[in-house]
C-alpha atoms as a PDB file:
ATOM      1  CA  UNK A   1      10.189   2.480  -1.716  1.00  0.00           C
ATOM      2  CA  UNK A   2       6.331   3.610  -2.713  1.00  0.00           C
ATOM      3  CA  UNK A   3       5.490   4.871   0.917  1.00  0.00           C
ATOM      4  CA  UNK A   4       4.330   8.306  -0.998  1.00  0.00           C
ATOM      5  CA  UNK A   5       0.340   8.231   1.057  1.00  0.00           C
ATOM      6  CA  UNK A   6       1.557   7.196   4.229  1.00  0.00           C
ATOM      7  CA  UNK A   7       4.737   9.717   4.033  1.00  0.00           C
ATOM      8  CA  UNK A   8       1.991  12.459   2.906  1.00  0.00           C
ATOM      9  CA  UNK A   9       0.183  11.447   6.342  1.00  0.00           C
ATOM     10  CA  UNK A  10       3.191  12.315   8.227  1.00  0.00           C
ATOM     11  CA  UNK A  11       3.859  15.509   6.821  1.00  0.00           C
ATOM     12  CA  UNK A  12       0.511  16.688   7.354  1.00  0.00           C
ATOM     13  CA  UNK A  13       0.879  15.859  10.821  1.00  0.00           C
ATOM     14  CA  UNK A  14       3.846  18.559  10.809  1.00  0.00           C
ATOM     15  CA  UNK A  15       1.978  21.082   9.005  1.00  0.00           C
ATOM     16  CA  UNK A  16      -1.270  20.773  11.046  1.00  0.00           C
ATOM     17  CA  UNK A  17       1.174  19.973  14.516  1.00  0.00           C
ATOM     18  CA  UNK A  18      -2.459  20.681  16.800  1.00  0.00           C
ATOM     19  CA  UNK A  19      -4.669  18.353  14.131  1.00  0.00           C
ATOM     20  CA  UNK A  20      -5.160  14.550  15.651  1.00  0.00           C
ATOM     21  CA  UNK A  21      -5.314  11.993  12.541  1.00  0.00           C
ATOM     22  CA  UNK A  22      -6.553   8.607  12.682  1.00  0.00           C
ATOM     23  CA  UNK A  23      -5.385   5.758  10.482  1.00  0.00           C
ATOM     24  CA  UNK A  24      -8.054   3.054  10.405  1.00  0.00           C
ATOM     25  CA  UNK A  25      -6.926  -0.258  10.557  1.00  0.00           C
ATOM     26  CA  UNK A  26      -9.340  -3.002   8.587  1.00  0.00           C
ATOM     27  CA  UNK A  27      -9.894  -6.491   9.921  1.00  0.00           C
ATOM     28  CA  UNK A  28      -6.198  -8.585   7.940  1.00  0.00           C
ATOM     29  CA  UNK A  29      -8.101 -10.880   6.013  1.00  0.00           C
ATOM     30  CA  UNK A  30     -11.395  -8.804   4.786  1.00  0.00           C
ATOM     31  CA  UNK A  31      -8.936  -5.988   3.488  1.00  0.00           C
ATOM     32  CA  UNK A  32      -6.312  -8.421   2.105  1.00  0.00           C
ATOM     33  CA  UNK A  33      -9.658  -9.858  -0.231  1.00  0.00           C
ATOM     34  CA  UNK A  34     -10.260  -6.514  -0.976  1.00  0.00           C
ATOM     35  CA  UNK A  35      -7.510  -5.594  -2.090  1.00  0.00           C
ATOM     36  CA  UNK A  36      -6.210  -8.792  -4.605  1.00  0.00           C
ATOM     37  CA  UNK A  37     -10.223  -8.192  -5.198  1.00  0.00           C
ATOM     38  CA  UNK A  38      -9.185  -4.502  -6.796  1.00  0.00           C
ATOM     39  CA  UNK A  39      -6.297  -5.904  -8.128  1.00  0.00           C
ATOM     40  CA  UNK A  40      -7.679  -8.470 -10.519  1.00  0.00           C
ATOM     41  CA  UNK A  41     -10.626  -6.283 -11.379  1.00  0.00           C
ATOM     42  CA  UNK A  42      -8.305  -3.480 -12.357  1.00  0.00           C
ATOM     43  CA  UNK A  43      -6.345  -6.114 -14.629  1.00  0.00           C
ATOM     44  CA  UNK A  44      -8.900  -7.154 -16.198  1.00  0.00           C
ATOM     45  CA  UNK A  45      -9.911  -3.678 -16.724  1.00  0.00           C
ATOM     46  CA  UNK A  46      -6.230  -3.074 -18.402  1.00  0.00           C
ATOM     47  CA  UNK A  47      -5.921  -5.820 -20.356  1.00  0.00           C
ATOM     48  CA  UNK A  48      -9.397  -4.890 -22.114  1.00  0.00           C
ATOM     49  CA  UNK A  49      -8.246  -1.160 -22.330  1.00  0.00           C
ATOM     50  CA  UNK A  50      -4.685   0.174 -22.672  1.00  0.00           C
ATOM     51  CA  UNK A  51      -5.726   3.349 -21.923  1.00  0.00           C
ATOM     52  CA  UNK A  52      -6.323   2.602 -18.041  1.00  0.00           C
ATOM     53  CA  UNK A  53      -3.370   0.947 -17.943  1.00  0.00           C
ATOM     54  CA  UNK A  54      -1.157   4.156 -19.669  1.00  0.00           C
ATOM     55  CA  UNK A  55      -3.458   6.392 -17.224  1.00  0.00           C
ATOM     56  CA  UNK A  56      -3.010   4.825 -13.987  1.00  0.00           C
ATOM     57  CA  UNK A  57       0.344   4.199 -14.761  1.00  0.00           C
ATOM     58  CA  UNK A  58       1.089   8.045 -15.566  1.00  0.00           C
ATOM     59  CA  UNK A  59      -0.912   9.587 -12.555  1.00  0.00           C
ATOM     60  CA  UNK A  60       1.391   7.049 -10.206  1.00  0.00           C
ATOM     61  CA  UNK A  61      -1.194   4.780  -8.980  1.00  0.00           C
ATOM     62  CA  UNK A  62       1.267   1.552  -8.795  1.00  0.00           C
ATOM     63  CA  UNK A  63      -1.213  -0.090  -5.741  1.00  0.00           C
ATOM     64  CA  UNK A  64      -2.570  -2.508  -8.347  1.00  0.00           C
ATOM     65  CA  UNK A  65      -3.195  -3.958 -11.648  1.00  0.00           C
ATOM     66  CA  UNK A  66      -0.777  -5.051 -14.146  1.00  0.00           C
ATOM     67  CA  UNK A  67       1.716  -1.429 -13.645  1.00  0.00           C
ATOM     68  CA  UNK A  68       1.358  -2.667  -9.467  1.00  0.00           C
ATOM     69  CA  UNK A  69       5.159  -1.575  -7.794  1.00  0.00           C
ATOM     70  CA  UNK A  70       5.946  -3.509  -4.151  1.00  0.00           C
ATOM     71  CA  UNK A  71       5.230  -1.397  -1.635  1.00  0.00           C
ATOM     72  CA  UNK A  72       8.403  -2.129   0.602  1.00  0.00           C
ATOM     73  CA  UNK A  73       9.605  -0.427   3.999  1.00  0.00           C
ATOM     74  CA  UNK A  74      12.818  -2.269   4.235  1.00  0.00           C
ATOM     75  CA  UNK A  75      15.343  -3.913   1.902  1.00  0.00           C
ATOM     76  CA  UNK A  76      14.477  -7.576   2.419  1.00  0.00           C
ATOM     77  CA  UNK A  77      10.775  -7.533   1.997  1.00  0.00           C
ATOM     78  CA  UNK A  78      10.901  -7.198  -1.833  1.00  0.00           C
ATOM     79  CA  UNK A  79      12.954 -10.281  -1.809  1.00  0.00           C
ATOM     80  CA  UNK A  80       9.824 -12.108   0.290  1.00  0.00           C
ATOM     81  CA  UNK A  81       7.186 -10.310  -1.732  1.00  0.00           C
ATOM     82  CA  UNK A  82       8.402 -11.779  -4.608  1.00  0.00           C
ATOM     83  CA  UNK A  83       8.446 -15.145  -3.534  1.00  0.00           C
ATOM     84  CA  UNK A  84       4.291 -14.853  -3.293  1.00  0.00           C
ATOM     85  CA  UNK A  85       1.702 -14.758  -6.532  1.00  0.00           C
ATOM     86  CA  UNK A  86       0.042 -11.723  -6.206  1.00  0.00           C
ATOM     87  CA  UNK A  87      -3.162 -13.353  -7.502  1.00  0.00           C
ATOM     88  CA  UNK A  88      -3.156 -15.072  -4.151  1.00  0.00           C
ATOM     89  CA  UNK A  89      -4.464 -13.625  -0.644  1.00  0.00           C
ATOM     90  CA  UNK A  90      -1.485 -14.614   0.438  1.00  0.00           C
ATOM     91  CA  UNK A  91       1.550 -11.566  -0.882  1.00  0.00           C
ATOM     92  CA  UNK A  92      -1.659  -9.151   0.070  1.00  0.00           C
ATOM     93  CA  UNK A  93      -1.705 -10.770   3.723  1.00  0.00           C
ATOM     94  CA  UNK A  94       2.443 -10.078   3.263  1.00  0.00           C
ATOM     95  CA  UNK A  95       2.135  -6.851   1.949  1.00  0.00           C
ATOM     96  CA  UNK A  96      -0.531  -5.453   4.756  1.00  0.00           C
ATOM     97  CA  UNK A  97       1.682  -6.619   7.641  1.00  0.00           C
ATOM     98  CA  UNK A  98       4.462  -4.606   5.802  1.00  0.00           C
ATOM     99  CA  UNK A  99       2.531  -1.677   5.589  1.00  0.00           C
ATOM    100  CA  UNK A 100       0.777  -1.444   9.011  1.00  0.00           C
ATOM    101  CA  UNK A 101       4.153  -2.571  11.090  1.00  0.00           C
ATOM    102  CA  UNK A 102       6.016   0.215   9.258  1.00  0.00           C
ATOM    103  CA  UNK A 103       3.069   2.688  10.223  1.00  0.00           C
ATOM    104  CA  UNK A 104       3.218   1.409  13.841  1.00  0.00           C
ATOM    105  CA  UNK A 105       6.704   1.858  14.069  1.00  0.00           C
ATOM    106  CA  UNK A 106       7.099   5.265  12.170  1.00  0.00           C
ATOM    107  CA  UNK A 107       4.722   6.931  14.732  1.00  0.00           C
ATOM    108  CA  UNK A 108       6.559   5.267  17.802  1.00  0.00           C
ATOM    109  CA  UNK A 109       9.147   6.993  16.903  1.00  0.00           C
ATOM    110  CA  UNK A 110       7.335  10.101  16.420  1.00  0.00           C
ATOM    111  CA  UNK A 111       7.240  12.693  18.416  1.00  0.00           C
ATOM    112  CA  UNK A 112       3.701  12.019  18.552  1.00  0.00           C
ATOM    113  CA  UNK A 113       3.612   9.551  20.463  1.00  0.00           C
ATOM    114  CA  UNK A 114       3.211   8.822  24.285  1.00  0.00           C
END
């Protein structure tokens, strides 16, 4: 599971219990291009320097590029992610449902919310 940023939200909302955060939510399709955007830029950028890839790679950054981990809540979505090309619009459509149904229901069951 590589929920590290989104787990780091949560905690902060322990530490800093009287802080309000806000988790922006971008339009589905304009951040699903923007993100398989990043992704083959960053490849590029890797396969034309191994040094970005050995750096990104080391500093955990596994979002994109050719070192890119799933990003999975639960144990069947793997399974579907890999059934998509992640050079298509498509697994990055997948993977932002994932990622914003899991952050939907994580705070429902907070204590957080009303």
């Amino acid at each position: 599971m590589q929920v590290i940023e989104i787990y780091y939200g949560f905690i902060l909302t322990k530490l800093f219990f009287n802080s309000t955060f806000l988790i922006f939510f971008r339009s589905l399709i304009a951040h699903a291009k923007s993100l398989l955007n990043l992704h083959r830029k960053l490849i590029t950028i890797q396969e034309n320097d191994k040094y970005v890839l050995e750096n990104i790679n080391l500093i955990g950054h596994s979002e994109f590029g050719k070192g890119k981990k799933f990003f999975t809540y639960k144990k069947f979505q793997e399974d579907i992610l890999n059934s998509y090309d992640e050079n298509k619009i498509e697994y990055w459509i997948q993977q932002w449902i994932y990622t914003y149904e899991w952050i939907l229901e994580t705070y429902n069951k907070s204590k957080y919310s009303n």
